[in-house]
PDB file of N, CA and C in Angstrom:
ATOM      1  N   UNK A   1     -65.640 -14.536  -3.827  1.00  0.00           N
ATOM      2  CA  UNK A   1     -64.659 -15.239  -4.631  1.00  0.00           C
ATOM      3  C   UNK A   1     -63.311 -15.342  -3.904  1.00  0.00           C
ATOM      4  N   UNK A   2     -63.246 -14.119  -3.423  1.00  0.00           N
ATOM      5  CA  UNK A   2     -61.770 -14.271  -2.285  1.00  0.00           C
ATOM      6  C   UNK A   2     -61.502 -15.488  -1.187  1.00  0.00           C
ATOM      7  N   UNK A   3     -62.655 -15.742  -0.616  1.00  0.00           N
ATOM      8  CA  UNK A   3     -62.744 -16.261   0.529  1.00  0.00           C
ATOM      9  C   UNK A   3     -62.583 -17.832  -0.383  1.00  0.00           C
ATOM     10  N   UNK A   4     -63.169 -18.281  -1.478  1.00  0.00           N
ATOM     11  CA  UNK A   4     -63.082 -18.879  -1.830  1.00  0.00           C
ATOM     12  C   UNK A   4     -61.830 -19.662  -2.691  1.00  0.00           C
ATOM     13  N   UNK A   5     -61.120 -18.546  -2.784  1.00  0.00           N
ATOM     14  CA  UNK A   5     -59.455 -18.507  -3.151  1.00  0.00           C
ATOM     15  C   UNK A   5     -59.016 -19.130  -1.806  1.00  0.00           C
ATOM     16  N   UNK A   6     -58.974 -18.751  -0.427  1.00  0.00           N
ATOM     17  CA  UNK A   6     -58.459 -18.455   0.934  1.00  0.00           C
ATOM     18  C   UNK A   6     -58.385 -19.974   1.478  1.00  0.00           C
ATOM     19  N   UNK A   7     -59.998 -20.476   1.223  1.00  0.00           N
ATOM     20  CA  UNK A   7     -60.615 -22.133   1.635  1.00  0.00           C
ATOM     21  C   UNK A   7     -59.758 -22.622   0.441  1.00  0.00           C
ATOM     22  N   UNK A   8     -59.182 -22.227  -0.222  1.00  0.00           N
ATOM     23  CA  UNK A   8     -58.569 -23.338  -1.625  1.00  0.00           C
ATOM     24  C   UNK A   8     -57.039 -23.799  -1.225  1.00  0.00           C
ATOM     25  N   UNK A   9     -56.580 -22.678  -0.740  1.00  0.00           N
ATOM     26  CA  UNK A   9     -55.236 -22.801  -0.618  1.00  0.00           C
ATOM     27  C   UNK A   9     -55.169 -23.080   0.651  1.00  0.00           C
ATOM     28  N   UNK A  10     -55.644 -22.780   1.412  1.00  0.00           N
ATOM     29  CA  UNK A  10     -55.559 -23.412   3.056  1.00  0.00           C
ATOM     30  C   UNK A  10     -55.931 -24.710   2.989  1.00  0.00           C
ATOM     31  N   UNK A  11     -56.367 -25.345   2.117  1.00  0.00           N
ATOM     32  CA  UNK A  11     -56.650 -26.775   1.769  1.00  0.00           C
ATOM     33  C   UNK A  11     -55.807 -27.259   1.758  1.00  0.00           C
ATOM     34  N   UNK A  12     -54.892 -27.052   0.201  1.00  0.00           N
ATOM     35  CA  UNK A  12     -53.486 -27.095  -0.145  1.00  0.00           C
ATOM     36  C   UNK A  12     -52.402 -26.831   0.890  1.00  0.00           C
ATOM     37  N   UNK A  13     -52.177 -26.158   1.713  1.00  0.00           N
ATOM     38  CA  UNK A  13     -51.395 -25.621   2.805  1.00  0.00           C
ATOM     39  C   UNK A  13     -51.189 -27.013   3.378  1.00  0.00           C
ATOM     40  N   UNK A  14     -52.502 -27.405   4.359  1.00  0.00           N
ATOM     41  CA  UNK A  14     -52.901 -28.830   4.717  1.00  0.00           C
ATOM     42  C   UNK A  14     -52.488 -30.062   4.196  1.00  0.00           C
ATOM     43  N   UNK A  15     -52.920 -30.290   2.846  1.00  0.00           N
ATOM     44  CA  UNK A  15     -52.202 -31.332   2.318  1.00  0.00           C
ATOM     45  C   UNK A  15     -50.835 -31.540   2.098  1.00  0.00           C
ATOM     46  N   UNK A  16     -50.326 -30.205   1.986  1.00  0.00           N
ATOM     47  CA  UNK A  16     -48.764 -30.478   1.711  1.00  0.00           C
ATOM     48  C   UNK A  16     -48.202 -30.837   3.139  1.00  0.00           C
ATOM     49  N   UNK A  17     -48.738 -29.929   3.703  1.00  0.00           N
ATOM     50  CA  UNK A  17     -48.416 -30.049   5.451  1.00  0.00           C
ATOM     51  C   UNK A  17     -48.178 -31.605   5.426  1.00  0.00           C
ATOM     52  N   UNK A  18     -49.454 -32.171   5.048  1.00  0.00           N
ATOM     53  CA  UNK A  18     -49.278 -33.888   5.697  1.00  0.00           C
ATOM     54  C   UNK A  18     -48.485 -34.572   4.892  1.00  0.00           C
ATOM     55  N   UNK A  19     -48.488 -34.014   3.739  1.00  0.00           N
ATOM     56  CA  UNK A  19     -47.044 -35.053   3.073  1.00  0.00           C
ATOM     57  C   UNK A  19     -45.659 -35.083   3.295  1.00  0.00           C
ATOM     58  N   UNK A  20     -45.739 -33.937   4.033  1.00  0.00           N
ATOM     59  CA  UNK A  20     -44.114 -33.356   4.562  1.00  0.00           C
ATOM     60  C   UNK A  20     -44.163 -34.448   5.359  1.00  0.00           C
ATOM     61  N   UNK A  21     -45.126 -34.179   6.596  1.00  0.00           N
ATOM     62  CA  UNK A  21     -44.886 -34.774   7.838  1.00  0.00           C
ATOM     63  C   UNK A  21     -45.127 -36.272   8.072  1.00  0.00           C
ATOM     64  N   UNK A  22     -45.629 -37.223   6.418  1.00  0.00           N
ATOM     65  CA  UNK A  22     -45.759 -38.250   6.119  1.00  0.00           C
ATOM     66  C   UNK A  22     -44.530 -38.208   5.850  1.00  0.00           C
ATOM     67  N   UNK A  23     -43.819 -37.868   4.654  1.00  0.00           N
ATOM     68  CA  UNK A  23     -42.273 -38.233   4.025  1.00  0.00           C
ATOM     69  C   UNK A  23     -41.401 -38.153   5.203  1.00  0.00           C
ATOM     70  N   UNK A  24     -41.430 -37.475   6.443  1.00  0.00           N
ATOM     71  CA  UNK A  24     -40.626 -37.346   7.358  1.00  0.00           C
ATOM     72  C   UNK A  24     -40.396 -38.636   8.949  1.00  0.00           C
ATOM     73  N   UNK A  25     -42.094 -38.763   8.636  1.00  0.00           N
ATOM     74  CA  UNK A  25     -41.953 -40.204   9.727  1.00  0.00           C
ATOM     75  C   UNK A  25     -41.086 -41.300   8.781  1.00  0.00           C
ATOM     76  N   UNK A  26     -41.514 -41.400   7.714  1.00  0.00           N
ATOM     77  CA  UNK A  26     -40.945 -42.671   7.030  1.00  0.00           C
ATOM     78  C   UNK A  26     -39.763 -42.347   6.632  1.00  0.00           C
ATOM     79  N   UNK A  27     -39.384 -41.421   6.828  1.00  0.00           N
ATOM     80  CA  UNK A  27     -37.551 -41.594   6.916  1.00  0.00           C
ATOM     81  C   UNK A  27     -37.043 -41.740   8.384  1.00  0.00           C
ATOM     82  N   UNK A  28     -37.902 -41.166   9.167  1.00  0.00           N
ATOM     83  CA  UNK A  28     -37.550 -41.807  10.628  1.00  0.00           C
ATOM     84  C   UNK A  28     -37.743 -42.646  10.611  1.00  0.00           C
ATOM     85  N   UNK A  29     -38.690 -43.865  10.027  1.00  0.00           N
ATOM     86  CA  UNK A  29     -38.754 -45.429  10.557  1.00  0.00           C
ATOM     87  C   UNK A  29     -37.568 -45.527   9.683  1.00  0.00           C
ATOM     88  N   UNK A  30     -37.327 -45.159   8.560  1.00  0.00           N
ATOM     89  CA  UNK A  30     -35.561 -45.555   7.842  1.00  0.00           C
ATOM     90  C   UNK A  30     -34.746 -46.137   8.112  1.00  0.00           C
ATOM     91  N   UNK A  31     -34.426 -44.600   8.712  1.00  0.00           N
ATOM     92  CA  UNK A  31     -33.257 -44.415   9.506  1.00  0.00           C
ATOM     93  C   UNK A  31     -33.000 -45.380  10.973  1.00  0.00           C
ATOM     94  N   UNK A  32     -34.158 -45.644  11.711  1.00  0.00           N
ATOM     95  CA  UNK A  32     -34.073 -46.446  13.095  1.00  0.00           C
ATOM     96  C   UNK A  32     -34.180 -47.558  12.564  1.00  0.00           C
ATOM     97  N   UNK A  33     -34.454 -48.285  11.471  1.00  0.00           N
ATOM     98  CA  UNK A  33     -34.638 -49.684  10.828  1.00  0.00           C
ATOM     99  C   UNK A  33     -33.245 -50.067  10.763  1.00  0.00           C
ATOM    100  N   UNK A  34     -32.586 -48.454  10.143  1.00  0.00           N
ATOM    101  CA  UNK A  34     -30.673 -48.711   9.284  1.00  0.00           C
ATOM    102  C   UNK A  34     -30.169 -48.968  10.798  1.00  0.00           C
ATOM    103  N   UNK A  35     -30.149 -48.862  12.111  1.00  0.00           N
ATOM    104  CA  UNK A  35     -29.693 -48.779  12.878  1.00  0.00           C
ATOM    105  C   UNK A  35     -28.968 -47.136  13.467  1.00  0.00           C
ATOM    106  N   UNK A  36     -29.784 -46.301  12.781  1.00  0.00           N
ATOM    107  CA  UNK A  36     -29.245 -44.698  12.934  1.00  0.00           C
ATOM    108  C   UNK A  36     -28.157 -44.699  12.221  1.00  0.00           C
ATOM    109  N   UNK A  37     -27.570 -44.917  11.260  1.00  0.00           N
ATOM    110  CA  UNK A  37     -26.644 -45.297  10.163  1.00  0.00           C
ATOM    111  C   UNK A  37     -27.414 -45.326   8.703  1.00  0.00           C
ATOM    112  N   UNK A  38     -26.860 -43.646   8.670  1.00  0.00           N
ATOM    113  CA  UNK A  38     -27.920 -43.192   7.351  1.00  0.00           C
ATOM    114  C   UNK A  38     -27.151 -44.014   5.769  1.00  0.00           C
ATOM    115  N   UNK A  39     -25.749 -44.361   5.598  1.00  0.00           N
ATOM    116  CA  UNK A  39     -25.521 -45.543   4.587  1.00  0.00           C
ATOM    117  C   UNK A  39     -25.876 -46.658   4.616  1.00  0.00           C
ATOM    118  N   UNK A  40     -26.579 -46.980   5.711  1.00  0.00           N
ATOM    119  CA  UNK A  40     -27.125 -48.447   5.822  1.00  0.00           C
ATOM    120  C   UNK A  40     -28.506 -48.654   5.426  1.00  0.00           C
ATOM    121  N   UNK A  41     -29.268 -47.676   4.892  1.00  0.00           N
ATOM    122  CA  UNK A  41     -30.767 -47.877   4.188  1.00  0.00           C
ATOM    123  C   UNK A  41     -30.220 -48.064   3.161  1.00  0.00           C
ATOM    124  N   UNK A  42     -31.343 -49.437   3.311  1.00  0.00           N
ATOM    125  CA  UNK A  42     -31.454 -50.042   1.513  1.00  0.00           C
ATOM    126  C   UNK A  42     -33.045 -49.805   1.317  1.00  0.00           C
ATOM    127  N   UNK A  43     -33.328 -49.569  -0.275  1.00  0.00           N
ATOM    128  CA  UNK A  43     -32.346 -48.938  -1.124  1.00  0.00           C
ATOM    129  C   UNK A  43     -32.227 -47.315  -0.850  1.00  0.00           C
ATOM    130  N   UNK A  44     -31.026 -46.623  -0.853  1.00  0.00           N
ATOM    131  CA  UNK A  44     -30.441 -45.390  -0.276  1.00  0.00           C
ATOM    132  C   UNK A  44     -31.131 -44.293  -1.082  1.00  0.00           C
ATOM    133  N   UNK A  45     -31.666 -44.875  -2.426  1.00  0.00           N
ATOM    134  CA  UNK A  45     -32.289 -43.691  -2.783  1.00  0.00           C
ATOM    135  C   UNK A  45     -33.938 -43.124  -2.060  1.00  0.00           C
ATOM    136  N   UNK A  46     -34.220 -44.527  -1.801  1.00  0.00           N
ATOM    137  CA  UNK A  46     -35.897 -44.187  -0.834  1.00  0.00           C
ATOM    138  C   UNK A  46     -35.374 -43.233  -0.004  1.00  0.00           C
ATOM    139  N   UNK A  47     -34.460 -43.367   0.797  1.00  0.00           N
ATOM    140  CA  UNK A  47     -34.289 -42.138   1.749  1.00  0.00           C
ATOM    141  C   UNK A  47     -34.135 -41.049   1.406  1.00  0.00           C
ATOM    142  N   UNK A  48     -33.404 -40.537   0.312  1.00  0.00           N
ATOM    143  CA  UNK A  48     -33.267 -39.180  -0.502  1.00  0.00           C
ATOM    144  C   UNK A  48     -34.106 -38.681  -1.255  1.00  0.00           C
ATOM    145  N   UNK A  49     -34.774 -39.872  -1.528  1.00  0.00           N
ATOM    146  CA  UNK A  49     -36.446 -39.479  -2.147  1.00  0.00           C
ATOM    147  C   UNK A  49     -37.474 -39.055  -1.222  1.00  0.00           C
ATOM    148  N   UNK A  50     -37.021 -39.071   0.460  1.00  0.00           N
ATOM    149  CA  UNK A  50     -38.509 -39.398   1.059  1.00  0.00           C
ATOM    150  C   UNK A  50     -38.016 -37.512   1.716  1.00  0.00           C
ATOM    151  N   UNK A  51     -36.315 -37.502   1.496  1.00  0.00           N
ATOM    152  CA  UNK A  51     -35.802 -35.718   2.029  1.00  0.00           C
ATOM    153  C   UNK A  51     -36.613 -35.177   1.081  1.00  0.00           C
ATOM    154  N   UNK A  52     -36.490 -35.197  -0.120  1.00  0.00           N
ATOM    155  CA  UNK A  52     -36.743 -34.299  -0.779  1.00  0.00           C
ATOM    156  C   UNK A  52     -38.150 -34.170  -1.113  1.00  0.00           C
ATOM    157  N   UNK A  53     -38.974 -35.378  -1.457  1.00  0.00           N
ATOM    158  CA  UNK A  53     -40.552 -34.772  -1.368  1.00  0.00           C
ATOM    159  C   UNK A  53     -40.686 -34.133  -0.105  1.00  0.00           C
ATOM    160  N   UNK A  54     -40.345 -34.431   1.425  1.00  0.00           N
ATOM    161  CA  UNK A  54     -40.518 -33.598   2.589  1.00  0.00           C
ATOM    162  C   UNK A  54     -40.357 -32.119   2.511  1.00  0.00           C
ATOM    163  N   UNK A  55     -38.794 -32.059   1.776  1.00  0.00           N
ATOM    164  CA  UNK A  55     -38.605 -30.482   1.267  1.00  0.00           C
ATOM    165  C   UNK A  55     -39.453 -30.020   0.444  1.00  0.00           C
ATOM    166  N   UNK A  56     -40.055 -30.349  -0.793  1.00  0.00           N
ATOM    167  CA  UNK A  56     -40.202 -29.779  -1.523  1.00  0.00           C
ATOM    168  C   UNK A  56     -41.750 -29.372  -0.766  1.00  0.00           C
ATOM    169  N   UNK A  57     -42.309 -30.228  -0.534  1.00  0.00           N
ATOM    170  CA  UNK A  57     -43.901 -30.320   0.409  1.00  0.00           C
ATOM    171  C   UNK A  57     -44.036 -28.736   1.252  1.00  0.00           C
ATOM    172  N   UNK A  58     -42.953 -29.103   1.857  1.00  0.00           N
ATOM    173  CA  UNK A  58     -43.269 -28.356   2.822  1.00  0.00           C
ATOM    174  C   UNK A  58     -42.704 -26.728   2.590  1.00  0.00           C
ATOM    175  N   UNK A  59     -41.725 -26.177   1.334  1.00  0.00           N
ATOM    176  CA  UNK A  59     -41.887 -25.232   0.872  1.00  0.00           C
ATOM    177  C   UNK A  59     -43.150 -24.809  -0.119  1.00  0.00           C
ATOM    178  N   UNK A  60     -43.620 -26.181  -0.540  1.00  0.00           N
ATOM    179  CA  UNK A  60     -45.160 -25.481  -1.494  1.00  0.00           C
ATOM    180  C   UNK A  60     -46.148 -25.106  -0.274  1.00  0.00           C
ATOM    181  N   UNK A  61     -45.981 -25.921   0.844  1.00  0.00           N
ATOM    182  CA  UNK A  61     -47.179 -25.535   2.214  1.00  0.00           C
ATOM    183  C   UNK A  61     -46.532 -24.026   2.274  1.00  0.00           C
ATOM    184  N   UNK A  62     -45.350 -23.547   2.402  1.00  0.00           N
ATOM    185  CA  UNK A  62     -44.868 -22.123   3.316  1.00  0.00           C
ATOM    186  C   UNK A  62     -45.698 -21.072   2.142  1.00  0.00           C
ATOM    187  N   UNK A  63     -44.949 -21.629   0.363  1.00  0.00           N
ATOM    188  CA  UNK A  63     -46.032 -20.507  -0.056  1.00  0.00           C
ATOM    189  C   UNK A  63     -47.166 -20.190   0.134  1.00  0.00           C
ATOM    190  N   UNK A  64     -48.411 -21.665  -0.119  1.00  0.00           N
ATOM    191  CA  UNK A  64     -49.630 -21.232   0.560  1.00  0.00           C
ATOM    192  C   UNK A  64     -49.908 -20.467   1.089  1.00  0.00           C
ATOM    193  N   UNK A  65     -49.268 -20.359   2.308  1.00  0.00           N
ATOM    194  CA  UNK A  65     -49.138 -19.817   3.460  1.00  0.00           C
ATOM    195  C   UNK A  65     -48.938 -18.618   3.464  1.00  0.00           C
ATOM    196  N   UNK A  66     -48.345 -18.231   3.177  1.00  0.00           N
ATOM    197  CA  UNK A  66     -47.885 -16.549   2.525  1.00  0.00           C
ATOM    198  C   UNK A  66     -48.890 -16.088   1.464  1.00  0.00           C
ATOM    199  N   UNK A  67     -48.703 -16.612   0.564  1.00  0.00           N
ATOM    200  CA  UNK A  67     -50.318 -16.780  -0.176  1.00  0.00           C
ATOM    201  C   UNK A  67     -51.373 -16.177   0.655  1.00  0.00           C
ATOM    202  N   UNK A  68     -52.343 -16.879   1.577  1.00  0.00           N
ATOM    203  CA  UNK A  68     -53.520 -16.589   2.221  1.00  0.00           C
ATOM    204  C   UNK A  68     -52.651 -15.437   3.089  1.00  0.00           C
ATOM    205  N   UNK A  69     -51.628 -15.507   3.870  1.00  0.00           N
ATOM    206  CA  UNK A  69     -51.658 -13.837   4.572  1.00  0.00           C
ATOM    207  C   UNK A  69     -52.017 -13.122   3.436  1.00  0.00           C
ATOM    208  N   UNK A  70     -51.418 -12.857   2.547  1.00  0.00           N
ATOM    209  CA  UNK A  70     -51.466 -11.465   1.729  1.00  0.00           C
ATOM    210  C   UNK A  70     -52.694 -11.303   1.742  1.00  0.00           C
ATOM    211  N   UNK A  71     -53.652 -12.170   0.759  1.00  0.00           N
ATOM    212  CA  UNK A  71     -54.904 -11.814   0.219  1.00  0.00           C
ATOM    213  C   UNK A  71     -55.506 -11.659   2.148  1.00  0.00           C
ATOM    214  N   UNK A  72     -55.682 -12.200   3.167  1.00  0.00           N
ATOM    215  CA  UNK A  72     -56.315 -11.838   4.420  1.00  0.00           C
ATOM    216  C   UNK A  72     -55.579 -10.157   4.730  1.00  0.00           C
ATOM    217  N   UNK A  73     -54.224  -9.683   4.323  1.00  0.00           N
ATOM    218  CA  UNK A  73     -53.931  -8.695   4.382  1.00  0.00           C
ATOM    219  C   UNK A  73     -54.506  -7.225   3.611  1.00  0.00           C
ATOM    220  N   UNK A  74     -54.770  -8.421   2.288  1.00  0.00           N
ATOM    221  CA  UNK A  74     -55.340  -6.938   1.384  1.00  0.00           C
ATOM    222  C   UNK A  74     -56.599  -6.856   1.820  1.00  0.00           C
ATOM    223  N   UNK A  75     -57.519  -7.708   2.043  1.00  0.00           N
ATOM    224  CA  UNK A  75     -58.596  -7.318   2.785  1.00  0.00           C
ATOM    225  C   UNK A  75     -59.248  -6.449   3.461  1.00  0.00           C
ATOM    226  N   UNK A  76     -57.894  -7.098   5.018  1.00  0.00           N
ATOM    227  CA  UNK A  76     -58.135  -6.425   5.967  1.00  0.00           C
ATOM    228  C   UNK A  76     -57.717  -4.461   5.787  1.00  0.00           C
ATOM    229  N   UNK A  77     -57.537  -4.080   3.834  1.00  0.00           N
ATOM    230  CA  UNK A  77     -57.117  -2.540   3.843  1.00  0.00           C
ATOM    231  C   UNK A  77     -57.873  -2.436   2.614  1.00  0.00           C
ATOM    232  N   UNK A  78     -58.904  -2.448   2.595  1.00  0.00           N
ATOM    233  CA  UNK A  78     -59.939  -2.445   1.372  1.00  0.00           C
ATOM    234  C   UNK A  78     -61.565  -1.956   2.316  1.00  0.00           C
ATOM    235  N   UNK A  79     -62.392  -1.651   1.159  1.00  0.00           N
ATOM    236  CA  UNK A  79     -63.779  -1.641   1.594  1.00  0.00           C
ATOM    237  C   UNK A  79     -64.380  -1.690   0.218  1.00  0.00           C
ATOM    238  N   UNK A  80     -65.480  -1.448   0.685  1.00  0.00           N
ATOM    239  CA  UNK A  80     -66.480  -1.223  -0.896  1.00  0.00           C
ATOM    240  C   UNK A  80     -66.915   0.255  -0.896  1.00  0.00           C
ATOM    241  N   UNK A  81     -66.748   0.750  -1.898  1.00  0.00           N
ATOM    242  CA  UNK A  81     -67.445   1.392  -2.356  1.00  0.00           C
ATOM    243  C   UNK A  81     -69.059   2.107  -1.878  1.00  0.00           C
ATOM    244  N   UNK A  82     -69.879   3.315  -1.171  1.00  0.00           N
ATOM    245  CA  UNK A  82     -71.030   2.948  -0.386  1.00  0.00           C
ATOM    246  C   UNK A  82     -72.000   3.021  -2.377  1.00  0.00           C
ATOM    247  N   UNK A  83     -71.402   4.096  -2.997  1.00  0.00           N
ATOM    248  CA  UNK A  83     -72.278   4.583  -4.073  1.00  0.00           C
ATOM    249  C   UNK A  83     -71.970   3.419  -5.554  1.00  0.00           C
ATOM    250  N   UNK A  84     -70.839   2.829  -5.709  1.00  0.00           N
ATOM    251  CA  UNK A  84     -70.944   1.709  -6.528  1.00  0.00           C
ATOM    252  C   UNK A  84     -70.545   0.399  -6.540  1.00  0.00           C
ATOM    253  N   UNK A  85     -69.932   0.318  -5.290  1.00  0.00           N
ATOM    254  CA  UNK A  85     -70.118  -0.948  -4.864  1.00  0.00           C
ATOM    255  C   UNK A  85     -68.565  -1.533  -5.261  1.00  0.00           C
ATOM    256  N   UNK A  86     -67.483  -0.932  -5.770  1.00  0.00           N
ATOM    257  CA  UNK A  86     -65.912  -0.926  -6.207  1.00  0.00           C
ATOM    258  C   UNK A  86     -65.425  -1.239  -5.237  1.00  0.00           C
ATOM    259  N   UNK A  87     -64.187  -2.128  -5.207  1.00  0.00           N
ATOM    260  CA  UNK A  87     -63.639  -1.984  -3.991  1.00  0.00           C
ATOM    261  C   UNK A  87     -62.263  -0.823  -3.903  1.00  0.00           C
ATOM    262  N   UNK A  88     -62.439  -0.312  -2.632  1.00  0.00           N
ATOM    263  CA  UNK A  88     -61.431   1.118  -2.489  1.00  0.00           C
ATOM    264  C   UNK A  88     -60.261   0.594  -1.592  1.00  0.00           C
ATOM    265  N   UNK A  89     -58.957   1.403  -1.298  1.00  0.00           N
ATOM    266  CA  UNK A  89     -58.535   1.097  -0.368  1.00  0.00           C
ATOM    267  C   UNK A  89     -58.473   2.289   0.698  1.00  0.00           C
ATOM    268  N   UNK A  90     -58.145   1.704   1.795  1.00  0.00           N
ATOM    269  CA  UNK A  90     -58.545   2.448   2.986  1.00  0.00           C
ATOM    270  C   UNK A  90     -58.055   3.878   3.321  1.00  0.00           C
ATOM    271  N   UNK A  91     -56.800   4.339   2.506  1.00  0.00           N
ATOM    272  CA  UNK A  91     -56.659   5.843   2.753  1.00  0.00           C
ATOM    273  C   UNK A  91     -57.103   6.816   1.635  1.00  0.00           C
ATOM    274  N   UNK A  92     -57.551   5.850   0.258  1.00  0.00           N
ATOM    275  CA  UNK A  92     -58.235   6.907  -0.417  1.00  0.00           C
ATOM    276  C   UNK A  92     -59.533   7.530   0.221  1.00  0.00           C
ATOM    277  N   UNK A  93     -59.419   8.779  -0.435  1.00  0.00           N
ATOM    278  CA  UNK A  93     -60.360  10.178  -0.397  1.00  0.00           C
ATOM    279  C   UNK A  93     -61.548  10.179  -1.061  1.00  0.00           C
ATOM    280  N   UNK A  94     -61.303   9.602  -2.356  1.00  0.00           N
ATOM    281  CA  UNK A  94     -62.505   8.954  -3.239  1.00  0.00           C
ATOM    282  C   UNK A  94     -61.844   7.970  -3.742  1.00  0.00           C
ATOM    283  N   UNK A  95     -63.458   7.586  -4.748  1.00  0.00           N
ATOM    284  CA  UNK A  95     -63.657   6.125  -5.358  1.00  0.00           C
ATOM    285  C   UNK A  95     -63.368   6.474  -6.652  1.00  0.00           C
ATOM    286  N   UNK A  96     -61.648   5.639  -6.906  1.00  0.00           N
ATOM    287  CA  UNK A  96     -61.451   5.607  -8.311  1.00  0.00           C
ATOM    288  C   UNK A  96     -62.294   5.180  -9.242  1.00  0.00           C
ATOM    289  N   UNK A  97     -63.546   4.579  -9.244  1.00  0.00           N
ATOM    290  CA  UNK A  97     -64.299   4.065 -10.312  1.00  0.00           C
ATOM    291  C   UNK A  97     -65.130   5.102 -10.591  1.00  0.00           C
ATOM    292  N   UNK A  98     -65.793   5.954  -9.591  1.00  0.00           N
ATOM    293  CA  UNK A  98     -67.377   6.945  -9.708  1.00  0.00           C
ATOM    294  C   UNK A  98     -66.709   8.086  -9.163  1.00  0.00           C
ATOM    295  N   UNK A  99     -65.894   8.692  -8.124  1.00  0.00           N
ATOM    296  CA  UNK A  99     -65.372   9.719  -8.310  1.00  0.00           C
ATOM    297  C   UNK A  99     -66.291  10.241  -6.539  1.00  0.00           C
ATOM    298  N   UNK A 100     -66.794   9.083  -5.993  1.00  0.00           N
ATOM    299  CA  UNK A 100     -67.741   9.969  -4.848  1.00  0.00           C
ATOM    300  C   UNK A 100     -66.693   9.936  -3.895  1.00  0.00           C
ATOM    301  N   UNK A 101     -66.895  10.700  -3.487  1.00  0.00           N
ATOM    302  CA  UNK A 101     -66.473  11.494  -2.036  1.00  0.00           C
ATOM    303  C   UNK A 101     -66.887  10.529  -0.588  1.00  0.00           C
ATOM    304  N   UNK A 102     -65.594   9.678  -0.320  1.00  0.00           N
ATOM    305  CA  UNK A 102     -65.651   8.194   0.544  1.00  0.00           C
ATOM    306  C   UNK A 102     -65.627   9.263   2.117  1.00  0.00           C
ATOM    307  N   UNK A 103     -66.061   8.410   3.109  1.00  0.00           N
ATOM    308  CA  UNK A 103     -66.535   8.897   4.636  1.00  0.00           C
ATOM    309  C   UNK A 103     -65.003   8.159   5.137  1.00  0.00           C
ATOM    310  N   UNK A 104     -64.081   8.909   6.437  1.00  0.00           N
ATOM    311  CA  UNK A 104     -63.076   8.257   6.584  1.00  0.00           C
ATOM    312  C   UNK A 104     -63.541   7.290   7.701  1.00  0.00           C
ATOM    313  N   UNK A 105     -63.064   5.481   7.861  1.00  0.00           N
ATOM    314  CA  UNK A 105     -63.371   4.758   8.643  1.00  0.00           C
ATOM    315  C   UNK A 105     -62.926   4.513   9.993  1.00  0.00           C
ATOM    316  N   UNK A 106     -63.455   4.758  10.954  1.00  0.00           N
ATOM    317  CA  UNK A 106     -62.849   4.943  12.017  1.00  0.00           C
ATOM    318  C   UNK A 106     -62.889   3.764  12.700  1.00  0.00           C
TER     319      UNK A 106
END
């Protein structure tokens, strides 16, 4: 189910990625259309519309992003359980669910 969380949002990561970097060419063709004379796009709001979906895009991509580290982080400090199959984390002694006595992982 994790991994399947991981492929979801790295999806999402992606798509926002390309809308950033879509909203961002087309304010560069804009802007070189205005003559590099950012009051000279008509109409002036397309251009402030095309900053801000770029911004907003590309801070929903950074959470993603942070997003999948963590869960690849908690992972990588987890195991299962050998006697019920729980997941533990890596410096417990035993298994909070059954109480067995965990082997340390080397």
């Amino acid at each position: 189910m994790q991994n399947r969380k991981v492929k979801v949002y790295t999806v999402c990561a992606w798509i926002l990625g390309v809308i950033c970097l879509a909203a961002v060419a087309a304010w560069l063709v804009l802007f070189f259309v205005a003559g590099c004379n950012l009051f000279a796009i008509r109409p002036i709001w397309l251009g402030f519309l095309l900053i801000t979906v770029a911004g907003l895009s590309m801070a929903a991509a950074c959470v993603f992003v942070y997003v999948i580290m963590l869960a690849r982080e908690r992972d990588r400090n987890t195991f299962l359980c050998p006697a019920c199959g729980e997941v533990c984390e890596v410096g417990n002694r035993f298994c909070a669910h059954c109480g067995e006595a965990l082997q340390e992982i080397e």
